[in-house]
N, C-alpha and C. Protein backbone atom coordinates (compact mmCIF):
# COMPACT_ATOMS: atom_id res chain seq x y z
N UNK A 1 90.81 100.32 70.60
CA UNK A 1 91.82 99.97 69.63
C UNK A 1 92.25 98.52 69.77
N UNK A 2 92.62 97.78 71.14
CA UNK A 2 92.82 96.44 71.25
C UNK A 2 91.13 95.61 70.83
N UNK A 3 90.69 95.81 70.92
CA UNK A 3 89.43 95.05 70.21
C UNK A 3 89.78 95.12 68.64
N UNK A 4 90.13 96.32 68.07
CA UNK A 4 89.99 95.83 66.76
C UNK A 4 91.42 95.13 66.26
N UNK A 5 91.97 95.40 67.03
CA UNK A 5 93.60 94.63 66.77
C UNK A 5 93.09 93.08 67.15
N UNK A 6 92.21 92.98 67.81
CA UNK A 6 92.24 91.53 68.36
C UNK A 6 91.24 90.77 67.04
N UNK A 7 90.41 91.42 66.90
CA UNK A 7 89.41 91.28 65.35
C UNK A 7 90.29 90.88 64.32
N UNK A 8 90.73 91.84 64.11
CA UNK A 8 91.66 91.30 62.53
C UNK A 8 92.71 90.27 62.67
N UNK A 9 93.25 89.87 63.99
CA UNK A 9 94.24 88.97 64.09
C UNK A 9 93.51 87.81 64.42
N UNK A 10 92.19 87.59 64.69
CA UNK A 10 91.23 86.63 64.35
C UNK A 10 91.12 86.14 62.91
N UNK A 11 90.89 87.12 62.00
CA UNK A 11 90.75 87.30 60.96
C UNK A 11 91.94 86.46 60.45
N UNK A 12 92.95 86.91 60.49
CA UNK A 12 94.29 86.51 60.07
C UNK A 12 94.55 85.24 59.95
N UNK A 13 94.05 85.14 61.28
CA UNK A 13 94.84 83.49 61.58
C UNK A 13 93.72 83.07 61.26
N UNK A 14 92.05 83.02 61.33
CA UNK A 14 91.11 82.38 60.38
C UNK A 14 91.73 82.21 59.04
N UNK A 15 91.51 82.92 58.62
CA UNK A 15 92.36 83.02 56.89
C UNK A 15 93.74 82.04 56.67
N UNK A 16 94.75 81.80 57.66
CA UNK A 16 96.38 81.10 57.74
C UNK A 16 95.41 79.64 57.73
N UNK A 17 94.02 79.67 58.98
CA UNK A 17 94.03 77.98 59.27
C UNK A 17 92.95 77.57 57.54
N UNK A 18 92.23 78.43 56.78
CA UNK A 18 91.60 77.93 56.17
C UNK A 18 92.63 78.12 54.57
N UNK A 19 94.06 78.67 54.64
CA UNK A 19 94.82 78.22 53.55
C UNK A 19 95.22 77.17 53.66
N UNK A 20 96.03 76.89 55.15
CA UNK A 20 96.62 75.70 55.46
C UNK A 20 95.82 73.90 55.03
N UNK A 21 94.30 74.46 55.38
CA UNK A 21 92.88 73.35 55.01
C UNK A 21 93.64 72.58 53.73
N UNK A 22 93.13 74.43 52.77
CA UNK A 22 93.27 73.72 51.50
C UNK A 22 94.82 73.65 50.95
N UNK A 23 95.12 73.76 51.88
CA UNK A 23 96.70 73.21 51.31
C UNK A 23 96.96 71.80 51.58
N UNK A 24 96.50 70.91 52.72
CA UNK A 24 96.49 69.79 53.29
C UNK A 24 95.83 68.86 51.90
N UNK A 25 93.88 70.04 51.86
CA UNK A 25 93.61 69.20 51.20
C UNK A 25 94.33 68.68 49.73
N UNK A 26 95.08 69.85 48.88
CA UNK A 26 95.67 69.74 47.79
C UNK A 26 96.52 68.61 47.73
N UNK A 27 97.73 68.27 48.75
CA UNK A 27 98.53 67.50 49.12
C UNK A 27 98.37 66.14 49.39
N UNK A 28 96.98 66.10 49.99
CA UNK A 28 96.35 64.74 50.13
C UNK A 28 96.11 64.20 48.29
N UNK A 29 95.26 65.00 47.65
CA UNK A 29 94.91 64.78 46.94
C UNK A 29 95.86 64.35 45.51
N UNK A 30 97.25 64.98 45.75
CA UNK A 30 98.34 65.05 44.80
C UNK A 30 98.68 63.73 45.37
N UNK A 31 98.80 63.00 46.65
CA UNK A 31 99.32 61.92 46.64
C UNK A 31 98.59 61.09 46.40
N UNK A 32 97.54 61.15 46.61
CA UNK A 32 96.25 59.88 46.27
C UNK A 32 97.09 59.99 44.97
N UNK A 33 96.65 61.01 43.95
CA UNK A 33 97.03 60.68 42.10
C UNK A 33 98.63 60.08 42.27
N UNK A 34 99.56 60.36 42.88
CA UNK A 34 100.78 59.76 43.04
C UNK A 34 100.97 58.45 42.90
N UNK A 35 100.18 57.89 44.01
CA UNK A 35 99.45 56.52 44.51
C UNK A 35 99.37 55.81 43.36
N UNK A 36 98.02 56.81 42.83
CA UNK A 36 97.35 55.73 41.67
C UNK A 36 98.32 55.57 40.50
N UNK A 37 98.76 56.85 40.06
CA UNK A 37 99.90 56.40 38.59
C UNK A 37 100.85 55.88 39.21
N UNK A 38 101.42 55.40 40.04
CA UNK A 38 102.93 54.65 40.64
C UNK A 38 102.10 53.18 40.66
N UNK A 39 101.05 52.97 40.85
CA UNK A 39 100.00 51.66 41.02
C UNK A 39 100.10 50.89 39.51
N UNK A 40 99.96 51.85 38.33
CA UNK A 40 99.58 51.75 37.25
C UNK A 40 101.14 51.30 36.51
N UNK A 41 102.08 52.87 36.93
CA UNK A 41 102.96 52.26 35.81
C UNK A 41 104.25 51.64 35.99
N UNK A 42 103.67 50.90 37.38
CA UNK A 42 105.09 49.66 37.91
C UNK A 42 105.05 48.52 36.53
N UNK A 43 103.57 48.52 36.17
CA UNK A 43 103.71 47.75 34.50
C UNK A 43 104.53 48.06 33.53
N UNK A 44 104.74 49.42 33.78
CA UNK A 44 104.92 49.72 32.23
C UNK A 44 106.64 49.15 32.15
N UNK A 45 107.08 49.02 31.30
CA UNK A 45 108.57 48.91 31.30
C UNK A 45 109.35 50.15 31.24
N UNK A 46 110.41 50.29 31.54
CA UNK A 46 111.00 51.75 31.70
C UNK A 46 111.97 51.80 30.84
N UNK A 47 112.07 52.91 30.36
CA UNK A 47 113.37 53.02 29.27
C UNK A 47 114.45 53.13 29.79
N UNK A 48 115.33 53.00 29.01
CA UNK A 48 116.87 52.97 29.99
C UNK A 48 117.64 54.12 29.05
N UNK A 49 116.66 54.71 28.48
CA UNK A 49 117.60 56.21 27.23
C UNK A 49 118.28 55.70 26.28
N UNK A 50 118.28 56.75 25.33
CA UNK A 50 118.74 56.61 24.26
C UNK A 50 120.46 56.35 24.27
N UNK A 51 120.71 55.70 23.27
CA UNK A 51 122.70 55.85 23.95
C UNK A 51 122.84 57.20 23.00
N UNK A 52 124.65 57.18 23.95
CA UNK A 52 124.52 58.71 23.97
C UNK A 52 126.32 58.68 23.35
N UNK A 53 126.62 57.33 23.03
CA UNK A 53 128.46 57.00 22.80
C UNK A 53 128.07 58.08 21.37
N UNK A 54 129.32 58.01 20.75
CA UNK A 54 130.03 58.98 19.73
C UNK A 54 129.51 58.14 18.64
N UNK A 55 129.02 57.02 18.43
CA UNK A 55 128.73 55.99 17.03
C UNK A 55 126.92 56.47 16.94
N UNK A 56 126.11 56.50 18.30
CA UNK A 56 124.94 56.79 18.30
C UNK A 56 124.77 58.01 17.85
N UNK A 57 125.14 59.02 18.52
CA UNK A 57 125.45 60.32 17.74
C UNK A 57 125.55 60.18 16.08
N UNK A 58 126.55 59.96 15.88
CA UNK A 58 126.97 59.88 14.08
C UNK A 58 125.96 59.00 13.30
N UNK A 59 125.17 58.39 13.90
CA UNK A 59 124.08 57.31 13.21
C UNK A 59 122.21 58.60 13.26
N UNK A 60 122.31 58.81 14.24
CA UNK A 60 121.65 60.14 14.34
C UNK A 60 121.83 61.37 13.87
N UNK A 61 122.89 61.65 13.31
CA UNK A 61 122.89 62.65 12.53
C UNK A 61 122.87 62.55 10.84
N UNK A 62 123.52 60.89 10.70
CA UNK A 62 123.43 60.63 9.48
C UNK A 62 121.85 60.23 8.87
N UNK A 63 121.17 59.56 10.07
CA UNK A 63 119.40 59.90 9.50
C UNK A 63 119.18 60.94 9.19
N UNK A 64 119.20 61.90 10.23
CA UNK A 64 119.24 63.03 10.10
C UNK A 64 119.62 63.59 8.35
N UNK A 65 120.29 63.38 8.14
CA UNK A 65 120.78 63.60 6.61
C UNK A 65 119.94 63.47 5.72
N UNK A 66 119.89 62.05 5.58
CA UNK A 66 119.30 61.71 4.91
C UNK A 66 117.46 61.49 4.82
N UNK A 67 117.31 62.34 5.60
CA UNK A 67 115.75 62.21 6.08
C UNK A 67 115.77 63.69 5.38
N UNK A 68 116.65 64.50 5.50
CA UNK A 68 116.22 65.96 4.86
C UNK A 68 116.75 65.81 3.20
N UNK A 69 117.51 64.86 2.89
CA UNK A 69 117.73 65.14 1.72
C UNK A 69 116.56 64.65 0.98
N UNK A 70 115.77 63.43 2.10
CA UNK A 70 114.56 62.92 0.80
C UNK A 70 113.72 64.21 0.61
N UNK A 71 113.32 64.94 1.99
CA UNK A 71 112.36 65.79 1.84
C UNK A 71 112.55 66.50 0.59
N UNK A 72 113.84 66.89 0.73
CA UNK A 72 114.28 68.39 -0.63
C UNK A 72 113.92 67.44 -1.91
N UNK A 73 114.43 66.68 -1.59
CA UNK A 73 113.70 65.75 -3.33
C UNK A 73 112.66 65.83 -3.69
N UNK A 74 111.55 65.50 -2.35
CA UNK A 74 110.62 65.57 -2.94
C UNK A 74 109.43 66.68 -2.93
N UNK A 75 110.15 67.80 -2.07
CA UNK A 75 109.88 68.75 -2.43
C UNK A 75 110.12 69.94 -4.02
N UNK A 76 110.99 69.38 -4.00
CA UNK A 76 111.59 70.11 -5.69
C UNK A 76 110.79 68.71 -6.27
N UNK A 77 110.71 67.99 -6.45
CA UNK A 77 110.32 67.28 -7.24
C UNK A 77 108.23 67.88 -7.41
N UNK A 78 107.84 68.22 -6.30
CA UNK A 78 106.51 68.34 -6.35
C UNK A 78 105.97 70.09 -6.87
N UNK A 79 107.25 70.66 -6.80
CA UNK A 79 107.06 71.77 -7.36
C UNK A 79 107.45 71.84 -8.89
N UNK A 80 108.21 71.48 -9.27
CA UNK A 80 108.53 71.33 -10.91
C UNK A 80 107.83 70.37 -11.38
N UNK A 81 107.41 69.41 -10.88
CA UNK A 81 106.60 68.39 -11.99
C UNK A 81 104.73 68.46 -11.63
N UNK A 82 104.32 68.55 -12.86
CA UNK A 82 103.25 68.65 -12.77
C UNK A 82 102.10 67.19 -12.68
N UNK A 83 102.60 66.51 -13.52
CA UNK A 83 101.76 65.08 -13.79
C UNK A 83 102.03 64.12 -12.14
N UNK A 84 100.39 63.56 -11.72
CA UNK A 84 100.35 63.10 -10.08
C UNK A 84 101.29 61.84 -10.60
N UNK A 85 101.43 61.15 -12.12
CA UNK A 85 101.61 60.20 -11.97
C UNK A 85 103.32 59.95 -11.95
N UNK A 86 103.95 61.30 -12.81
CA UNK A 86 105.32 61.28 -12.24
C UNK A 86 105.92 61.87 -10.64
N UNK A 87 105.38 62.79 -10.22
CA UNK A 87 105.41 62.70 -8.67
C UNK A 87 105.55 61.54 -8.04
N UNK A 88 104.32 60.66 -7.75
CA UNK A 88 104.66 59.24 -7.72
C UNK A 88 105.70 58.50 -7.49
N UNK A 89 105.69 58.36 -9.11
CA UNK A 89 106.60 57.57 -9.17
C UNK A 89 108.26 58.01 -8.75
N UNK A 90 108.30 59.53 -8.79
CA UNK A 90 109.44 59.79 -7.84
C UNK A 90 109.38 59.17 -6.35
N UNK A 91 108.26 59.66 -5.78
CA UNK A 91 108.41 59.18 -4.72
C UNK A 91 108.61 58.00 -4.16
N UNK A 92 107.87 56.38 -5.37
CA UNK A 92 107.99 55.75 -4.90
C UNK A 92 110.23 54.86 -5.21
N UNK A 93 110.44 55.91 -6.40
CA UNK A 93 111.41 55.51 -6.47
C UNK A 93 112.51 56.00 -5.60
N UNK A 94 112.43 57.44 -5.03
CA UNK A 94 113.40 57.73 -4.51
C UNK A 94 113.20 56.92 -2.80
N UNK A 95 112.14 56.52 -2.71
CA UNK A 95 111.52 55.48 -1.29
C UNK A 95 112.62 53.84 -1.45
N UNK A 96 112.85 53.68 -2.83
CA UNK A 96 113.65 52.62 -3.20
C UNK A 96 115.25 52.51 -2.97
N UNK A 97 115.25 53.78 -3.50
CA UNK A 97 116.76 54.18 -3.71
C UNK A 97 117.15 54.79 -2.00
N UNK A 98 116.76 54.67 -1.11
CA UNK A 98 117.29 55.62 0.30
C UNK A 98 117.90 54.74 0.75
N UNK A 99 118.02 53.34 0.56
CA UNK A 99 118.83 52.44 1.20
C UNK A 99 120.02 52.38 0.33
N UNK A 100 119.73 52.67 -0.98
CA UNK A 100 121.57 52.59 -1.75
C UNK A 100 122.15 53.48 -1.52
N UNK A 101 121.52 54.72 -1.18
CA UNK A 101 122.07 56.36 -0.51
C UNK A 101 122.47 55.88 0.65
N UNK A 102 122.24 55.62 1.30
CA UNK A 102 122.95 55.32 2.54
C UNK A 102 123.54 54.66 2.63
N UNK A 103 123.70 53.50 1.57
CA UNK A 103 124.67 52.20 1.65
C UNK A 103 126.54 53.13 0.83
N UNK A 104 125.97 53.96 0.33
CA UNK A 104 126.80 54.61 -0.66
C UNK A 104 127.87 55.38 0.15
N UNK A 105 126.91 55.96 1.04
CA UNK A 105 127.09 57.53 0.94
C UNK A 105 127.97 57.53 2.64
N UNK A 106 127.13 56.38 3.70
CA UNK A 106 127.91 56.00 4.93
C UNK A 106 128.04 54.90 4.74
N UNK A 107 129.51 54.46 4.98
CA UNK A 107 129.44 53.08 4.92
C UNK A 107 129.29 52.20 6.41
N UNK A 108 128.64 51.14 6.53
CA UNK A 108 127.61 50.84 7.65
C UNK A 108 127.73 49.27 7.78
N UNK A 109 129.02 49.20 7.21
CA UNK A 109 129.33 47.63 7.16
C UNK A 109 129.89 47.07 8.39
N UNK A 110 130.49 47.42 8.61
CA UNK A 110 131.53 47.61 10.15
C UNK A 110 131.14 47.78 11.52
């Protein structure tokens, strides 16, 4: 019985030293790639985030607005009109008019 107890706890700890291997090796290998992209993107410039004050907000939600109101335009507009060439020209007019909508509608002077 101690022989085979001694067998499998061979076994065991064979098995612990050849997870541990590839665990070393994984770790090595995650830092090499660490290495290399920290090598790479000391170039890059880093963002410093979006602001997050109460005016950024309200400027983001007012795109927001007005980014869905063009859609509905020109979605109703592409379902009721049939001719490509008045589609169009909705689109290219209501593309005209999004700056007087917004000049109108928030005022953005201030």
């Amino acid at each position: 019985m101690s022989k085979e107890r001694q067998r499998r706890r061979a076994e065991r700890e064979a098995e612990r030293e050849r997870a541990a291997a590839e665990a070393a090796r994984r770790n090595a290998r995650a830092a090499r790639r660490r290495a290399l992209v920290a090598r790479f993107t000391r170039w890059v410039p880093r963002r410093s985030g979006r602001p997050g004050g109460i005016l950024a907000r309200r400027r983001r939600e007012q795109n927001a607005i007005v980014a869905v109101v063009f859609v509905l335009v020109q979605v109703v507009t592409w379902i009721n009109l049939s001719s490509w060439m008045e589609r169009l020209g909705v689109l290219a007019l209501s593309a005209f008019l999004v700056p007087v909508f917004v000049t109108l509608a928030f005022d953005r002077r201030s």
